[in-house]
C-alpha atoms as a PDB file:
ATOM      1  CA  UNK A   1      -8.618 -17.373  -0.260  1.00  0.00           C
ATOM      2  CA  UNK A   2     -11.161 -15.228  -1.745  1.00  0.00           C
ATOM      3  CA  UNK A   3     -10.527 -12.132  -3.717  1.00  0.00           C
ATOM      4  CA  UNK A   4      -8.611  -9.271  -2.892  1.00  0.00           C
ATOM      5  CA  UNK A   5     -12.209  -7.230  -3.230  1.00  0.00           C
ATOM      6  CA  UNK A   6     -13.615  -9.030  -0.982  1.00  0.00           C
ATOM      7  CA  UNK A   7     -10.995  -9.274   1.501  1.00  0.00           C
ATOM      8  CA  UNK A   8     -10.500  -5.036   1.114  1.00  0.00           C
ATOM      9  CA  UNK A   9     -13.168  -3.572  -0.062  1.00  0.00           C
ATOM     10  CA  UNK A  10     -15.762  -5.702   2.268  1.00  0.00           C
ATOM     11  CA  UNK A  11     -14.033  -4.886   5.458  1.00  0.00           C
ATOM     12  CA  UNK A  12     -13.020  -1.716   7.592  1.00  0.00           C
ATOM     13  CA  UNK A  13      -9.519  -3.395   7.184  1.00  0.00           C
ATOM     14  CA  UNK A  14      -6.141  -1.942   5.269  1.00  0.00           C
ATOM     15  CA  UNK A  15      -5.323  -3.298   2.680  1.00  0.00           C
ATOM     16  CA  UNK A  16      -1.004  -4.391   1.828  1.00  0.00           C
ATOM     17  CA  UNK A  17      -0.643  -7.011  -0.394  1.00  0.00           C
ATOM     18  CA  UNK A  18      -2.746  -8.363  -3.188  1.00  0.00           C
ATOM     19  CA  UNK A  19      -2.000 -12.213  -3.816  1.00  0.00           C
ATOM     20  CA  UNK A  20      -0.497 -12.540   0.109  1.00  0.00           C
ATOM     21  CA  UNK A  21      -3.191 -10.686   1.755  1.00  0.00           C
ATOM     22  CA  UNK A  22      -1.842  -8.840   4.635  1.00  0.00           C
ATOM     23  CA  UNK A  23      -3.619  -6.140   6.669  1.00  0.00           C
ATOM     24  CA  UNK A  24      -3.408  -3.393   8.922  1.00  0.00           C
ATOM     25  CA  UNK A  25      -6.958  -1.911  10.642  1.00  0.00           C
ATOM     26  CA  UNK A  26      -7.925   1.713  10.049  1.00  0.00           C
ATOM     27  CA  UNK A  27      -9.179   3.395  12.517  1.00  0.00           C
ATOM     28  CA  UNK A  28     -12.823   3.746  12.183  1.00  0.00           C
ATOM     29  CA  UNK A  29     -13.111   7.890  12.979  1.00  0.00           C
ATOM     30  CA  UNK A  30     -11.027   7.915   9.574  1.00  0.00           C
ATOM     31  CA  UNK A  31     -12.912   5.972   7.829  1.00  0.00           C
ATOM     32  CA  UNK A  32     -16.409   6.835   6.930  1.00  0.00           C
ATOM     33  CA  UNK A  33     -17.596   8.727   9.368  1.00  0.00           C
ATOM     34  CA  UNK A  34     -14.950  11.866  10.017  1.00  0.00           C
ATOM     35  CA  UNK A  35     -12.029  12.885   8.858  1.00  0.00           C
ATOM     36  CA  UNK A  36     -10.094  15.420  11.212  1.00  0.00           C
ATOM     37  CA  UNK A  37      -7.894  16.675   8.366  1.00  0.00           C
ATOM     38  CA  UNK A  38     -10.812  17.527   5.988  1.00  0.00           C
ATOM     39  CA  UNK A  39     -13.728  20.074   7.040  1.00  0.00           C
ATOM     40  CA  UNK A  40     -16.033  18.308   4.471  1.00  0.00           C
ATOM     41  CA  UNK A  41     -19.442  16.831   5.966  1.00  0.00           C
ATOM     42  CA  UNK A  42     -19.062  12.902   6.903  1.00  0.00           C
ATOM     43  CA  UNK A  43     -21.747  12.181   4.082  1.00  0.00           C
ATOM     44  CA  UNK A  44     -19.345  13.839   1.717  1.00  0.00           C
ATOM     45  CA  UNK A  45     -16.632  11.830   3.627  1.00  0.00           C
ATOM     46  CA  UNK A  46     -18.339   8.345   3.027  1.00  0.00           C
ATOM     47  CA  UNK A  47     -19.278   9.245  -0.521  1.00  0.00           C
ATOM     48  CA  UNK A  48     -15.351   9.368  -1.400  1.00  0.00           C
ATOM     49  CA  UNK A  49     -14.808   6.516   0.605  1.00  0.00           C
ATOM     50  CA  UNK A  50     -16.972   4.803  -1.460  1.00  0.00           C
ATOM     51  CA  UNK A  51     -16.556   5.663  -4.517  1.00  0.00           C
ATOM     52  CA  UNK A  52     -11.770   5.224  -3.915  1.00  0.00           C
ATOM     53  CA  UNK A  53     -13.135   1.888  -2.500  1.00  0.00           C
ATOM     54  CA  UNK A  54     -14.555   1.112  -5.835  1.00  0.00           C
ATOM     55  CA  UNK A  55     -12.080   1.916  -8.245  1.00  0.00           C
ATOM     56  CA  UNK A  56      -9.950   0.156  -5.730  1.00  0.00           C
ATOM     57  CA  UNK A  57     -11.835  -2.521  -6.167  1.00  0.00           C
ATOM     58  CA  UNK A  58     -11.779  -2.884 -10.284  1.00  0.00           C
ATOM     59  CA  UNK A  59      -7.650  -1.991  -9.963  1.00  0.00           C
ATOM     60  CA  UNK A  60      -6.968  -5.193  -7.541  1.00  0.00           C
ATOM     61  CA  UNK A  61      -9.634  -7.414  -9.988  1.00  0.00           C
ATOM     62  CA  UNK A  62      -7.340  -6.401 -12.574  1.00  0.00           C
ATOM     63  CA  UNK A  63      -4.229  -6.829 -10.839  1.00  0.00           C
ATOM     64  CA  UNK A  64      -5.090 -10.242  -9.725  1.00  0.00           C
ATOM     65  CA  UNK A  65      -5.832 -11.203 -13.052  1.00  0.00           C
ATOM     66  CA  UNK A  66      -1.959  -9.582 -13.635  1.00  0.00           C
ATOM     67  CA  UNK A  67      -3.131  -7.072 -15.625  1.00  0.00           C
ATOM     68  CA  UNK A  68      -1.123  -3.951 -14.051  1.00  0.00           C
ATOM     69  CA  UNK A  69      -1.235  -1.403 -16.221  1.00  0.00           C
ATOM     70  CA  UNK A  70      -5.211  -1.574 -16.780  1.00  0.00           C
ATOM     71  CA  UNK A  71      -4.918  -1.830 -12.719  1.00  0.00           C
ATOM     72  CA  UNK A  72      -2.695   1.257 -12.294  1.00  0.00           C
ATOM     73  CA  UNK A  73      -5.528   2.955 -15.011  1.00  0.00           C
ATOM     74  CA  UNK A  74      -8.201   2.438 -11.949  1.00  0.00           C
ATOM     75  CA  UNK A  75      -5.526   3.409  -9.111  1.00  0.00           C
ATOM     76  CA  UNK A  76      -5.273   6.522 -10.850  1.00  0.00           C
ATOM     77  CA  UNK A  77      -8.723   7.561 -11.720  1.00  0.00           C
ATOM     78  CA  UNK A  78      -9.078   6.838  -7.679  1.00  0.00           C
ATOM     79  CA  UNK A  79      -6.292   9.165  -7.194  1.00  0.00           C
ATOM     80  CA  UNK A  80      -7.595  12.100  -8.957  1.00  0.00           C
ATOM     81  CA  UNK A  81     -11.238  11.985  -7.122  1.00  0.00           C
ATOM     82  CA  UNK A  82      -9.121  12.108  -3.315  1.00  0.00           C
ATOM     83  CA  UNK A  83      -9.560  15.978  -2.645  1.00  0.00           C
ATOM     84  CA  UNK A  84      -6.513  18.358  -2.403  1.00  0.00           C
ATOM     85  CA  UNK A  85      -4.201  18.326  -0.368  1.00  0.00           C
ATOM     86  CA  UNK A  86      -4.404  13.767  -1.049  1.00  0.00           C
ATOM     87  CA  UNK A  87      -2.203  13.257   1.658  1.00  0.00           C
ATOM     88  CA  UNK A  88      -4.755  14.346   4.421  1.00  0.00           C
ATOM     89  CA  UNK A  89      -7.049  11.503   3.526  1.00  0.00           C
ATOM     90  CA  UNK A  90      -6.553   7.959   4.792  1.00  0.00           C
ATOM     91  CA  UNK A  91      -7.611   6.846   1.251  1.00  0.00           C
ATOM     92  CA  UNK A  92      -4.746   8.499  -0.782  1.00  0.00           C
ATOM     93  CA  UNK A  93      -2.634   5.819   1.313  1.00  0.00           C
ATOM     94  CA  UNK A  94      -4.389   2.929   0.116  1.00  0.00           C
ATOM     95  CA  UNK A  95      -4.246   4.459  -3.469  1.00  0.00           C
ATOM     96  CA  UNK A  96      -0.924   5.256  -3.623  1.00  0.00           C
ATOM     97  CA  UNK A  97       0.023   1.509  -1.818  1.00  0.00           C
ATOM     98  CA  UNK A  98      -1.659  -0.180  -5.103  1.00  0.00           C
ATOM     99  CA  UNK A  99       0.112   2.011  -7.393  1.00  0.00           C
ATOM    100  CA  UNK A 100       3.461   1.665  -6.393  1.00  0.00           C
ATOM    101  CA  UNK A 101       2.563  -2.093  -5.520  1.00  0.00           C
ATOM    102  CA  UNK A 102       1.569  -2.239  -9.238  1.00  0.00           C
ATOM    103  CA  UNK A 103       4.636  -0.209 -10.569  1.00  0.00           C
ATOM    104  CA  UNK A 104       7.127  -2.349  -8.652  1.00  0.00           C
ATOM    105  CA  UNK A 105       5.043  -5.915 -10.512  1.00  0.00           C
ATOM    106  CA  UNK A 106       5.504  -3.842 -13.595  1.00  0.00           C
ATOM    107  CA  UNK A 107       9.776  -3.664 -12.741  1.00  0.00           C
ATOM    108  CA  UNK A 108       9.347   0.428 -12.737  1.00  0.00           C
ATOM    109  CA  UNK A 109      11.389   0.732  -9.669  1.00  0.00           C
ATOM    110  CA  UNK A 110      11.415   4.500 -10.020  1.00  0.00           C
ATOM    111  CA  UNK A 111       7.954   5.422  -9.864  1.00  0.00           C
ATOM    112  CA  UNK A 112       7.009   2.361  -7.201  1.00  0.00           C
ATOM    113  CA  UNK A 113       9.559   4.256  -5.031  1.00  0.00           C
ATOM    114  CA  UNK A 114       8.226   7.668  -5.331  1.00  0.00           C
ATOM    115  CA  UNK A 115       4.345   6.084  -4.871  1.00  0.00           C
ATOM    116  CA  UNK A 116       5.042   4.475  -1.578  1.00  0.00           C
ATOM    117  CA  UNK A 117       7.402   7.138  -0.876  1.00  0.00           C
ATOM    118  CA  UNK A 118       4.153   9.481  -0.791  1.00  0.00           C
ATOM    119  CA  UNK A 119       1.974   6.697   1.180  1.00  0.00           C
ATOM    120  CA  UNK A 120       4.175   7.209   3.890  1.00  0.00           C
ATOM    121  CA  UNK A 121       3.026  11.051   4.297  1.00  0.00           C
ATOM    122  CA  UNK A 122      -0.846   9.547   4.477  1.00  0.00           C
ATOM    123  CA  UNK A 123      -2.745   8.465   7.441  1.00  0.00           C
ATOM    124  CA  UNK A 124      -2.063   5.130   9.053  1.00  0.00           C
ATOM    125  CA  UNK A 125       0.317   3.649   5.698  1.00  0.00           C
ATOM    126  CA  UNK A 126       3.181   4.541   7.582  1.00  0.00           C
ATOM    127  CA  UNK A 127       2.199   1.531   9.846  1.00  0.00           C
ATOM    128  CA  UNK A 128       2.465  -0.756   6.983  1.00  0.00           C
ATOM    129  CA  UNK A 129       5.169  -2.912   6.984  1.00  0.00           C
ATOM    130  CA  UNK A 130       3.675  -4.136   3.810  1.00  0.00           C
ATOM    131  CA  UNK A 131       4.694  -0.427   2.197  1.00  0.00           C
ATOM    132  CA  UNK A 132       7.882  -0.754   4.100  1.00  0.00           C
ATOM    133  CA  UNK A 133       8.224  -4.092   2.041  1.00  0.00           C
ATOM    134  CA  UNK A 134       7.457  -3.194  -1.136  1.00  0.00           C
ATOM    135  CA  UNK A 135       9.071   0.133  -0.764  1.00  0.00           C
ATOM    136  CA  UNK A 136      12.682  -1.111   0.470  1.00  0.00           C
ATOM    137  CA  UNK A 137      11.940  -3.664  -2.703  1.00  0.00           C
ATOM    138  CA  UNK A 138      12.121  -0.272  -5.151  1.00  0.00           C
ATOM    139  CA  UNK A 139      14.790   0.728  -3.840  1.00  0.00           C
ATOM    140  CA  UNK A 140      16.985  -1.984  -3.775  1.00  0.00           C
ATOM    141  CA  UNK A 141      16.342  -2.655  -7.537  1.00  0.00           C
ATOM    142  CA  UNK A 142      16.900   0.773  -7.915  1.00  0.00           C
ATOM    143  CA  UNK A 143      20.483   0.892  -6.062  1.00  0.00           C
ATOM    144  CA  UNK A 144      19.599   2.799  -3.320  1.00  0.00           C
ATOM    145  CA  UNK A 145      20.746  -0.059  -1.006  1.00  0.00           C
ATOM    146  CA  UNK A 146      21.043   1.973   2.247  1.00  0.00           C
ATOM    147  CA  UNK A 147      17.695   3.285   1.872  1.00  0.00           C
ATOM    148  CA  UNK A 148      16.327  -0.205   0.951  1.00  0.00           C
ATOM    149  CA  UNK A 149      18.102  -1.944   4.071  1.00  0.00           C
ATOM    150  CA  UNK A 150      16.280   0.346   6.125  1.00  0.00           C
ATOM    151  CA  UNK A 151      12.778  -0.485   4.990  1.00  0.00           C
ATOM    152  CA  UNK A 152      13.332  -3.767   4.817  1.00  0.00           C
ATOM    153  CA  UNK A 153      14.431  -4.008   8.473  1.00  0.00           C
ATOM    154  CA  UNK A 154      11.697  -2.152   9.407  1.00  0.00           C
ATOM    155  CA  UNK A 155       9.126  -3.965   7.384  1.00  0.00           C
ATOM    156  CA  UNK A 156      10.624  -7.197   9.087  1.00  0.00           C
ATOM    157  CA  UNK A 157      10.552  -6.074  13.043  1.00  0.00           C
ATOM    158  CA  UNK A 158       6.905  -5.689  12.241  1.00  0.00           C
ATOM    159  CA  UNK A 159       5.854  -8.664  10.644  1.00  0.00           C
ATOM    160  CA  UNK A 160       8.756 -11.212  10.475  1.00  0.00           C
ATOM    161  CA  UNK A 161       9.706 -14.263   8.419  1.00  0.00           C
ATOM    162  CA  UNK A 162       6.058 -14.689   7.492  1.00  0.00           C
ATOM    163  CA  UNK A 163       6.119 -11.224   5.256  1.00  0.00           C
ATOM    164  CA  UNK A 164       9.238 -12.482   3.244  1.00  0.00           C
ATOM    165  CA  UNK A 165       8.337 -16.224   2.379  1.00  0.00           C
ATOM    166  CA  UNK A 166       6.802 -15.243  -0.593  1.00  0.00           C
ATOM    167  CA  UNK A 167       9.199 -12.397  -1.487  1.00  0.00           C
ATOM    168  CA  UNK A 168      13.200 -12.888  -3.409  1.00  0.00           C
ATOM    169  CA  UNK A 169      15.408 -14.513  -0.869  1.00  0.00           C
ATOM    170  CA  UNK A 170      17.781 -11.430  -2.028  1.00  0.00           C
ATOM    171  CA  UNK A 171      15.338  -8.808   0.013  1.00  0.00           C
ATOM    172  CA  UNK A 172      15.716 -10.847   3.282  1.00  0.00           C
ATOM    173  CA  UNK A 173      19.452 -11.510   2.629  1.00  0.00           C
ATOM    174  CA  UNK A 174      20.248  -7.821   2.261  1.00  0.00           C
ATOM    175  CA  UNK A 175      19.281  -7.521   6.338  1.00  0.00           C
ATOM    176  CA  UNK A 176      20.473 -10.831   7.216  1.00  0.00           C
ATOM    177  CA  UNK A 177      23.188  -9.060   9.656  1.00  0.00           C
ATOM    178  CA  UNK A 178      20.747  -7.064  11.289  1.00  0.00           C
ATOM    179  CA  UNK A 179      18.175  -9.896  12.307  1.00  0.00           C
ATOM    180  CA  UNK A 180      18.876 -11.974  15.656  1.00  0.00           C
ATOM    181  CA  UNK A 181      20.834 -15.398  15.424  1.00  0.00           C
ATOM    182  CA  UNK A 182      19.528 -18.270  17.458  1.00  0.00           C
END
């Protein structure tokens, strides 16, 4: 598989997951050509794109590499150049996604939660089941097991087995009496 850069960054695709690269597509009017929560010019639009797409870019080379904390260093720097208020823009979800991806590979439960806690309130993440995944993975570690159970579910009617093989079996065992039995 080639690099997470390539597989994100290249594409008008979503990205979820790093090392298992899973993806959900954007729309394209919120990519780079409008925006309907933003009255800024689409030039102005693409230009931000751009330049989150970039520091995207450097944060997954760097979390690939397992270097998280120099990755959350370019998740944030893309963070502070999404316009106020972040959660309008489609990019602040694939921003926030990395960080609290990269916070939860770091074992800082706490802030991963409250990251993909926030990608939820952006365009399109709330689709994810990848931030469902990694989100109901905070907050299991964290105790908040209800909470956790929830995501988890929801993170598995979406995408199934295939988005756990890789994971703990203890994420998929905490909803084994919610899935079907054959």
């Amino acid at each position: 598989m080639s690099n997470l850069y390539d597989e994100y960054i290249g594409t008008q695709l979503y990205p979820i997951a790093s090392t298992q690269v899973l993806y959900l597509h954007m729309s394209r009017s919120h990519d780079d050509t409008t925006n309907d929560n933003c009255s800024e010019p689409s030039s102005e639009i693409s230009g931000l794109t751009r330049q989150v797409r970039r520091l995207c870019a450097d944060g997954y080379r760097l979390y690939d590499s397992a270097e998280y904390r120099l990755a959350l260093r370019s998740f944030y720097q893309a963070w502070l150049i999404i316009p106020k208020p972040q959660t309008q823009h489609i990019e602040a979800g694939w921003v926030l996604t990395a960080i609290g991806d990269s916070y939860f590979r770091l074992g800082q439960y706490e802030q991963g939660a409250e990251s993909l806690q926030s990608a939820l309130c952006c365009p399109t993440a709330e689709q994810s089941p990848f931030v469902q995944l990694r989100l109901g993975q905070c907050l299991w570690q964290i105790g908040r097991h209800a909470e956790a159970r929830k995501c988890l579910f929801h993170a598995y009617q979406s995408q199934g087995e295939n988005l756990f093989a890789t994971e703990l079996e203890c994420y998929r065992k905490a909803i084994e009496d919610l899935l079907p039995h054959d």
